[in-house]
C-alpha atoms as a PDB file:
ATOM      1  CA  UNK A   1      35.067  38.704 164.790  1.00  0.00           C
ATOM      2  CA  UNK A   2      34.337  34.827 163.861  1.00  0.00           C
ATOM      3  CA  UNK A   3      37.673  33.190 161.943  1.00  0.00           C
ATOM      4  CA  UNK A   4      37.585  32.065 158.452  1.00  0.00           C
ATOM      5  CA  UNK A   5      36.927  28.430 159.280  1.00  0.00           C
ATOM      6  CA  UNK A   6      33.919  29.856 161.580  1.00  0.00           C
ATOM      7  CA  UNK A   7      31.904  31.771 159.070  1.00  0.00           C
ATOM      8  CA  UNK A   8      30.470  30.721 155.819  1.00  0.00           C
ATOM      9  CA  UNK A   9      29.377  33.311 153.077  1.00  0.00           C
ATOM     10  CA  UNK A  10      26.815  32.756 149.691  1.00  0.00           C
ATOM     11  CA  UNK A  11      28.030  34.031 146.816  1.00  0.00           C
ATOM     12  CA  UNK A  12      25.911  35.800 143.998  1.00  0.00           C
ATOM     13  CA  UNK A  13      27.213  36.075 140.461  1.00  0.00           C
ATOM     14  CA  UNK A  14      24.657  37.010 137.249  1.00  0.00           C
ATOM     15  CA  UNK A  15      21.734  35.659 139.981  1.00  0.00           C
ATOM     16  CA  UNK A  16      22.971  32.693 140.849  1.00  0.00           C
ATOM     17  CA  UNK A  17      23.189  31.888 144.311  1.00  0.00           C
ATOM     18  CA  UNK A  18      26.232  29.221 145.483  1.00  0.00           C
ATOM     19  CA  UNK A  19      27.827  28.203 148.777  1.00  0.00           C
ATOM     20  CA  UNK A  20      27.688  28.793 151.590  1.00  0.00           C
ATOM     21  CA  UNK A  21      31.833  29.215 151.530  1.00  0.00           C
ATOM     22  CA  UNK A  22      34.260  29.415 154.032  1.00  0.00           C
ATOM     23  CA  UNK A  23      36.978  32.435 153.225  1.00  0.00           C
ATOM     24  CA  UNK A  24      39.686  30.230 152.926  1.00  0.00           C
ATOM     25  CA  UNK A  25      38.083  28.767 150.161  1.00  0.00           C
ATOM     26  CA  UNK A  26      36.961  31.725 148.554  1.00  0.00           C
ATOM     27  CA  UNK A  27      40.243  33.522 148.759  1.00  0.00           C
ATOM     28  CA  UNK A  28      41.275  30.150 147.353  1.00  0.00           C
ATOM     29  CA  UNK A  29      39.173  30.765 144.191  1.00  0.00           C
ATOM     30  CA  UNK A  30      39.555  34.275 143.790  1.00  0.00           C
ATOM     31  CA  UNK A  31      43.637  33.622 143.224  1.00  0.00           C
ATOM     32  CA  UNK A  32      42.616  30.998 140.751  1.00  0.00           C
ATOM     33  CA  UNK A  33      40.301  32.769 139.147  1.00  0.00           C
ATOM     34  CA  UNK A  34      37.312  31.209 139.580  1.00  0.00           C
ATOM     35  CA  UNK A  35      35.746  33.922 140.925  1.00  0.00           C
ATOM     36  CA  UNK A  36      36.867  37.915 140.503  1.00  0.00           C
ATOM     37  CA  UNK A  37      36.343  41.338 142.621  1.00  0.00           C
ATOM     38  CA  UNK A  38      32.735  42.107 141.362  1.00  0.00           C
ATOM     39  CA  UNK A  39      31.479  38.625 142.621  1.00  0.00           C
ATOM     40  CA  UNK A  40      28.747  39.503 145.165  1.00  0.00           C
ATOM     41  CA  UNK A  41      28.627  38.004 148.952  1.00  0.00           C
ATOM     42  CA  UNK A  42      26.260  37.882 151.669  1.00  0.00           C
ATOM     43  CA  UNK A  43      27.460  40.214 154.673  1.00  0.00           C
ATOM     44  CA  UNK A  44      25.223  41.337 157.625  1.00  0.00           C
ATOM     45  CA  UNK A  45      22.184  40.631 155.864  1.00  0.00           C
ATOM     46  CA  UNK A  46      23.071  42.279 152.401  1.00  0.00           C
ATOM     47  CA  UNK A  47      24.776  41.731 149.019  1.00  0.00           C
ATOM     48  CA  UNK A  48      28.062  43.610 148.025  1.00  0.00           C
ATOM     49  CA  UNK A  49      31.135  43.192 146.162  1.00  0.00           C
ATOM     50  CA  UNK A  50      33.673  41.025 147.342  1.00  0.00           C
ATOM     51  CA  UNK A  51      36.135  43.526 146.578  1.00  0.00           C
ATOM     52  CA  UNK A  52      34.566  46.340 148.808  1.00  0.00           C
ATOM     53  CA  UNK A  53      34.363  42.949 151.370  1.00  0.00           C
ATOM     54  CA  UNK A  54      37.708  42.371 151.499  1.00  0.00           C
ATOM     55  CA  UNK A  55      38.734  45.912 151.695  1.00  0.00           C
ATOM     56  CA  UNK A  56      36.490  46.306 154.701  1.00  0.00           C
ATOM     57  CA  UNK A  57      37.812  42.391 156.238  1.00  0.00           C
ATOM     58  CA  UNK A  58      41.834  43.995 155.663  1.00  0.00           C
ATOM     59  CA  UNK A  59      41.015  47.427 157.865  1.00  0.00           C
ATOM     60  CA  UNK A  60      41.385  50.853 156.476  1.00  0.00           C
ATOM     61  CA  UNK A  61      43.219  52.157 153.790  1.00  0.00           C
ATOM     62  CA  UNK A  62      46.762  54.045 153.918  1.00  0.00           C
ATOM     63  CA  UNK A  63      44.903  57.350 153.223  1.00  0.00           C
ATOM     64  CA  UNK A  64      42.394  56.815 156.024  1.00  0.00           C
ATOM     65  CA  UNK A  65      45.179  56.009 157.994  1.00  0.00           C
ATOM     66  CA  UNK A  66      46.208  59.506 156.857  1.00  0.00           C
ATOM     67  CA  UNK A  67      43.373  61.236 157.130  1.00  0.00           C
ATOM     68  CA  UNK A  68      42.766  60.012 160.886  1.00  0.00           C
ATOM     69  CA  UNK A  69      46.377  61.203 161.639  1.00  0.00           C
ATOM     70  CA  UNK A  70      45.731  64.315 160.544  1.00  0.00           C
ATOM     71  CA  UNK A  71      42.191  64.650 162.058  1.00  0.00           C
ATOM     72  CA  UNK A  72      43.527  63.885 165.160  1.00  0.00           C
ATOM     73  CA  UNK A  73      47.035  66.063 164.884  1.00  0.00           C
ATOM     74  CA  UNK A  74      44.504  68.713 163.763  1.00  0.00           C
ATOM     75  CA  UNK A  75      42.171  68.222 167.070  1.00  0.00           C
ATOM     76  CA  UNK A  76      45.492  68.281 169.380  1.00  0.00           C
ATOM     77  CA  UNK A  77      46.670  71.811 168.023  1.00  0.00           C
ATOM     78  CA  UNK A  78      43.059  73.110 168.525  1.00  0.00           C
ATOM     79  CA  UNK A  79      43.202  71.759 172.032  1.00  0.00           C
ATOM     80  CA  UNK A  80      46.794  73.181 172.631  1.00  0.00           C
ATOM     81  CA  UNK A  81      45.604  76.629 171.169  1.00  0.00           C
ATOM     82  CA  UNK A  82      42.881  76.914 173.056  1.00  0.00           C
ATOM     83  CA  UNK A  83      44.647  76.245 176.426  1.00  0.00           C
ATOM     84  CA  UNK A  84      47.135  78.799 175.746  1.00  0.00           C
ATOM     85  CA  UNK A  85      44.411  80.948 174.488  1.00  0.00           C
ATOM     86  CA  UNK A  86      42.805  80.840 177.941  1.00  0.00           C
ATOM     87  CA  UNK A  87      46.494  81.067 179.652  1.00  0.00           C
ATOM     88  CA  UNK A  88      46.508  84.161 177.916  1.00  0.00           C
ATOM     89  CA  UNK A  89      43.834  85.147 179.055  1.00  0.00           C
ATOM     90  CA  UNK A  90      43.791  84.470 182.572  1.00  0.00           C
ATOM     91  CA  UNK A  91      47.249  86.385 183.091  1.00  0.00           C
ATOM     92  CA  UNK A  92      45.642  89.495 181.402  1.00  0.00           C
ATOM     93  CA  UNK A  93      42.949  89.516 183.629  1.00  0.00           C
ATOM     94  CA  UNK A  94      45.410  88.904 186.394  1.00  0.00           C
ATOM     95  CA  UNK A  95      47.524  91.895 185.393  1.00  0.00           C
ATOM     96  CA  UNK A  96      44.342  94.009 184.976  1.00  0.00           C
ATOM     97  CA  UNK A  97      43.461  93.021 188.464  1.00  0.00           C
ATOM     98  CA  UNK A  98      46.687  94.040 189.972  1.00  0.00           C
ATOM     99  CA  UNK A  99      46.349  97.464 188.165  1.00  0.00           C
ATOM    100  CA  UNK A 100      42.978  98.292 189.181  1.00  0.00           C
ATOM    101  CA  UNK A 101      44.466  97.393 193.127  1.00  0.00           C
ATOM    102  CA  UNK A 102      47.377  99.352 192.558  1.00  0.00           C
ATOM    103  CA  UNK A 103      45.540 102.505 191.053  1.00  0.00           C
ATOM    104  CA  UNK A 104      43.343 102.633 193.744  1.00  0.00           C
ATOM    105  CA  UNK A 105      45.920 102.479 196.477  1.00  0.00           C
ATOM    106  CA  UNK A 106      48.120 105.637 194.898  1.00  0.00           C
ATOM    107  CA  UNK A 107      43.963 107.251 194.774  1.00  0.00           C
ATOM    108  CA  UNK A 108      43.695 106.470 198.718  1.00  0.00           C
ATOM    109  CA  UNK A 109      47.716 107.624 199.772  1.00  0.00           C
ATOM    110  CA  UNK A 110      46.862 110.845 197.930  1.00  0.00           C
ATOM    111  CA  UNK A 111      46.055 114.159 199.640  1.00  0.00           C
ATOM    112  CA  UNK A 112      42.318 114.913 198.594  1.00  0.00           C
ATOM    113  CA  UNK A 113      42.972 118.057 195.576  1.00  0.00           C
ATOM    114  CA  UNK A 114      42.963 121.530 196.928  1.00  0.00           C
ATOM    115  CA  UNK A 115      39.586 123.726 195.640  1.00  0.00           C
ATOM    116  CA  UNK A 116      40.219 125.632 192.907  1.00  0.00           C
ATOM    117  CA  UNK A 117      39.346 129.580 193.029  1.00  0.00           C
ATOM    118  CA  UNK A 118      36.741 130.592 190.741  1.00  0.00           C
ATOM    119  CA  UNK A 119      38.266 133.104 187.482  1.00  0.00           C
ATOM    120  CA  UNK A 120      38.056 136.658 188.423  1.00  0.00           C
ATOM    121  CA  UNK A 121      35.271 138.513 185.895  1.00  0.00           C
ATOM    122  CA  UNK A 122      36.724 140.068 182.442  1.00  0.00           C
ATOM    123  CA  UNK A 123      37.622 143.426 182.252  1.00  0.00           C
ATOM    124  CA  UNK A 124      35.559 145.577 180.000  1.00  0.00           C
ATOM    125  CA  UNK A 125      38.048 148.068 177.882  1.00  0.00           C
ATOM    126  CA  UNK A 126      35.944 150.424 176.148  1.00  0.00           C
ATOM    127  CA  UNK A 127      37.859 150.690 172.490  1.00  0.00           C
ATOM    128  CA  UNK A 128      37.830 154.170 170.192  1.00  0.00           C
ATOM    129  CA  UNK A 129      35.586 154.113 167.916  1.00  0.00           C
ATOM    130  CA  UNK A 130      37.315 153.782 165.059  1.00  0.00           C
ATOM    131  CA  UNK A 131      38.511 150.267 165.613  1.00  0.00           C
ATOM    132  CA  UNK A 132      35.416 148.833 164.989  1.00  0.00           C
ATOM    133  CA  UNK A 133      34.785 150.848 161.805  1.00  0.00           C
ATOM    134  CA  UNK A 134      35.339 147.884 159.049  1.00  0.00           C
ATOM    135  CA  UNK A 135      36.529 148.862 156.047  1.00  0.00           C
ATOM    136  CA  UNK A 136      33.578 147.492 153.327  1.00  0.00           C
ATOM    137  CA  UNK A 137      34.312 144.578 151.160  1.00  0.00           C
ATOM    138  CA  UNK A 138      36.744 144.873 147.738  1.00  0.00           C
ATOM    139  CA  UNK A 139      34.052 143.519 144.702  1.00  0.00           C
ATOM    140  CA  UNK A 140      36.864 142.021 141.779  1.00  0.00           C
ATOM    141  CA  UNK A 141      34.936 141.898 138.228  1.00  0.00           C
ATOM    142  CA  UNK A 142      36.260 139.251 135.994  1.00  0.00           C
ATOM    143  CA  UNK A 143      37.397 141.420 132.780  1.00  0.00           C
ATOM    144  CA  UNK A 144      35.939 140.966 128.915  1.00  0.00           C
ATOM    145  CA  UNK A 145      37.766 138.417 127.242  1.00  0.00           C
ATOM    146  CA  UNK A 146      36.571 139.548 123.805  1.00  0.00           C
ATOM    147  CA  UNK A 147      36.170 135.935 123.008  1.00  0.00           C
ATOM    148  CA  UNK A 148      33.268 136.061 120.189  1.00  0.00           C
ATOM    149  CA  UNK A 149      35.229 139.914 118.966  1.00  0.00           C
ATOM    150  CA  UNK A 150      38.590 137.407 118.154  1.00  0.00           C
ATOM    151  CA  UNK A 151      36.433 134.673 116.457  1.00  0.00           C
ATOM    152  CA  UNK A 152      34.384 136.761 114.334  1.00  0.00           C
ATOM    153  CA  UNK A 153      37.568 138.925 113.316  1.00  0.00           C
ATOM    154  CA  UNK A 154      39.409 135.848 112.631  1.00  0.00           C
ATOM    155  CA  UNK A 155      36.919 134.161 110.403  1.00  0.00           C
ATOM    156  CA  UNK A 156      35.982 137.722 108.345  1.00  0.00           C
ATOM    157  CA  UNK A 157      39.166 140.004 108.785  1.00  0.00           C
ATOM    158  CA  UNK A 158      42.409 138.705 109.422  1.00  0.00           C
ATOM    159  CA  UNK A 159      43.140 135.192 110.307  1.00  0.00           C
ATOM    160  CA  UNK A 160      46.390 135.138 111.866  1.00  0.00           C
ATOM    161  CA  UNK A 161      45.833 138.201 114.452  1.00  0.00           C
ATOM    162  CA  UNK A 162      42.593 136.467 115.210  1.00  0.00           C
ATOM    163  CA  UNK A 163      44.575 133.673 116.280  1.00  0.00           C
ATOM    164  CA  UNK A 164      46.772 135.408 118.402  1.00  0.00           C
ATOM    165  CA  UNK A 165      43.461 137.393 120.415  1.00  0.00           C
ATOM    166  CA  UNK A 166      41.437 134.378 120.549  1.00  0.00           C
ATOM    167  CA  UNK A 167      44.606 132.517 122.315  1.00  0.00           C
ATOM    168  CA  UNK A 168      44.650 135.439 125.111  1.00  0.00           C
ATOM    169  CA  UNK A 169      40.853 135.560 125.041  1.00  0.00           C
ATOM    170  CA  UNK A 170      40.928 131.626 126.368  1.00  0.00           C
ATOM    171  CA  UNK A 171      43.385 132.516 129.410  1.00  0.00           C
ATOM    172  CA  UNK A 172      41.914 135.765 130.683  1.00  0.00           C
ATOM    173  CA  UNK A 173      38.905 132.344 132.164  1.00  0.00           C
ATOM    174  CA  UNK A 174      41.391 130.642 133.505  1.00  0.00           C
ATOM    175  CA  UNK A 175      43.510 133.596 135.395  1.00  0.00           C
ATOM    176  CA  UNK A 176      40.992 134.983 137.005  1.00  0.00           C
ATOM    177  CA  UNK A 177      39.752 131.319 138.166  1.00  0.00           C
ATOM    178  CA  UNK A 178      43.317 130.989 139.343  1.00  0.00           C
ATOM    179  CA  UNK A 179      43.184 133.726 141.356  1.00  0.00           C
ATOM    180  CA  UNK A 180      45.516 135.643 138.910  1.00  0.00           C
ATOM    181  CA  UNK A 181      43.480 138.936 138.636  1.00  0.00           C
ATOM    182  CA  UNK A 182      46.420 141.064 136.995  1.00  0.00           C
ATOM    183  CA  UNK A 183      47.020 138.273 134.750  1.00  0.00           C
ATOM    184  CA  UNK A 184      43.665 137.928 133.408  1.00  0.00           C
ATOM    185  CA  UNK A 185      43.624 141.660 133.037  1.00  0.00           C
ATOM    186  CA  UNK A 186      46.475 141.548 131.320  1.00  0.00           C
ATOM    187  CA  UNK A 187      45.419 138.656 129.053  1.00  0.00           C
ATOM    188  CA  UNK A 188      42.122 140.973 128.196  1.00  0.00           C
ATOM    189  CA  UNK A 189      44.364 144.066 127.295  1.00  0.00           C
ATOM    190  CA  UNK A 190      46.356 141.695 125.185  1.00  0.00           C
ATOM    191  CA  UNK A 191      42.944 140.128 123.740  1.00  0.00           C
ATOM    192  CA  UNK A 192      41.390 143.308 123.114  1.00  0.00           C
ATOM    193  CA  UNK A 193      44.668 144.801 121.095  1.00  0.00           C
ATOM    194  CA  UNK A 194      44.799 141.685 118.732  1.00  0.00           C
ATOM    195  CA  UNK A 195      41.073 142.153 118.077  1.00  0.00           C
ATOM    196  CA  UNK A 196      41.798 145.666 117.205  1.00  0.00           C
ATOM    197  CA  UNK A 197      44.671 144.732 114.687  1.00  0.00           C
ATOM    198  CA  UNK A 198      42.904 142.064 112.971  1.00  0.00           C
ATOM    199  CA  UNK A 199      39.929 144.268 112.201  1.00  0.00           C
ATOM    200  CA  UNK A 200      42.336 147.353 111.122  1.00  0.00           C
ATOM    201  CA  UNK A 201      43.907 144.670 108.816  1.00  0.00           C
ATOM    202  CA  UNK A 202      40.737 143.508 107.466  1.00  0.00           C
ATOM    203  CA  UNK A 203      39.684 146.951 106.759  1.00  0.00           C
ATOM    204  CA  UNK A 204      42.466 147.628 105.210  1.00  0.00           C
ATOM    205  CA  UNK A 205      42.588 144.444 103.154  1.00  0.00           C
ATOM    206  CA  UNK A 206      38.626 145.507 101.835  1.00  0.00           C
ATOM    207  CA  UNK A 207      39.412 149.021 101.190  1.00  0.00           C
ATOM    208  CA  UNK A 208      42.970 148.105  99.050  1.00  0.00           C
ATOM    209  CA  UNK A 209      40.535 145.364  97.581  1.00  0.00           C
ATOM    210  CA  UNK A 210      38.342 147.931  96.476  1.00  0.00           C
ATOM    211  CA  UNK A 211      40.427 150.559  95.063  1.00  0.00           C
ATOM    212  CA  UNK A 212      42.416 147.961  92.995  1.00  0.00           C
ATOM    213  CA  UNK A 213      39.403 146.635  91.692  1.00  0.00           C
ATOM    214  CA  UNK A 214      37.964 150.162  90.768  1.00  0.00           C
ATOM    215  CA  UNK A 215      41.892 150.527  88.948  1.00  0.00           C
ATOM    216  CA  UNK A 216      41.673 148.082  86.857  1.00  0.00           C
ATOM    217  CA  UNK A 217      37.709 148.695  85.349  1.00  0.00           C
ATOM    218  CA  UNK A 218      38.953 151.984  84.074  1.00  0.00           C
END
């Protein structure tokens, strides 16, 4: 690169041209203040900013510095990696190598396998009849849950045995879902009694209705 005192430069402020200057002599005017930053100068054929010149004339910045560093620390451990990478791999296929040779060696020291005899053919036992007589299949029936018997007795008879059949109408369902056949069964029985109460009550409740009304037109 051409010294200071070698190389002249224009200069280019508000589009007026002036120079040509040597560097000396603009650095001179730049600390006076003649001339600032955002002056523009002729390099390789182009106008920029003196700053960005004299950024480019001092050499990088401390964060390109930076940046190569780690561009280049970064390329090192790839290139480190990658060579113990292929270590790696080389000594597996190595290892592989020497088990293949060794495999086939203990195949060729071994006495070829004897022949094995074929099975001898099944013995037919003829079985009594009546073990093959099945037994035919048990058919479970899900019992009534008397669930519409419980809500009609509990809205027009009597309201709290209602209650009670129409809460073991709801598990006899479930029960017999579960698996729980004498439980639903049970829950029905229980259903079924309730119902039976509640519509004895009601009955009971209409006809004492009745008669005490009839009592007291007389």
């Amino acid at each position: 690169m051409s010294t200071d005192n070698e190389q002249h430069f224009m200069l280019l402020w508000k589009g007026h041209q002036s120079g040509p200057f040597a560097m000396a002599l603009i650095r001179e005017k730049l600390s006076s203040g003649e001339i600032s930053r955002m002056h523009q100068i002729s390099f390789n054929g182009r106008w920029i900013t003196l700053g960005e010149f004299l950024d480019k004339q001092s050499g990088p910045s401390p964060e390109d510095r930076l940046r190569e560093e780690a561009k280049k620390r970064e390329k090192q451990l790839r290139h480190e990696f990658e060579a113990q990478l292929a270590s790696e791999r080389a000594r597996k296929s190595i290892v592989e190598q020497q088990l293949l040779e060794a495999e086939k060696r203990s195949r060729s020291s071994q006495p070829p396998p004897l022949p094995i005899p074929p099975p001898p053919p099944p013995q037919y036992h003829p079985q009594p009849e009546e073990q093959y007589q099945t037994s035919p299949p048990q058919v479970v029936v899900k019992p009534d849950s008397y669930m519409a018997s419980a809500i009609l007795v509990t809205l027009f008879c009597c309201l709290p045995f209602g209650i009670v059949s129409i809460v073991y109408a709801s598990q006899v369902d479930s029960k017999f879902n579960a698996g729980d056949y004498a439980g639903a069964q049970q829950a029905s029985n229980s259903a079924k009694t309730w119902y039976h109460a509640a519509l004895i009550t009601g009955f009971l409740a209409i006809i004492l209705y009745v008669v005490g009304a009839a009592i007291q037109h007389r």
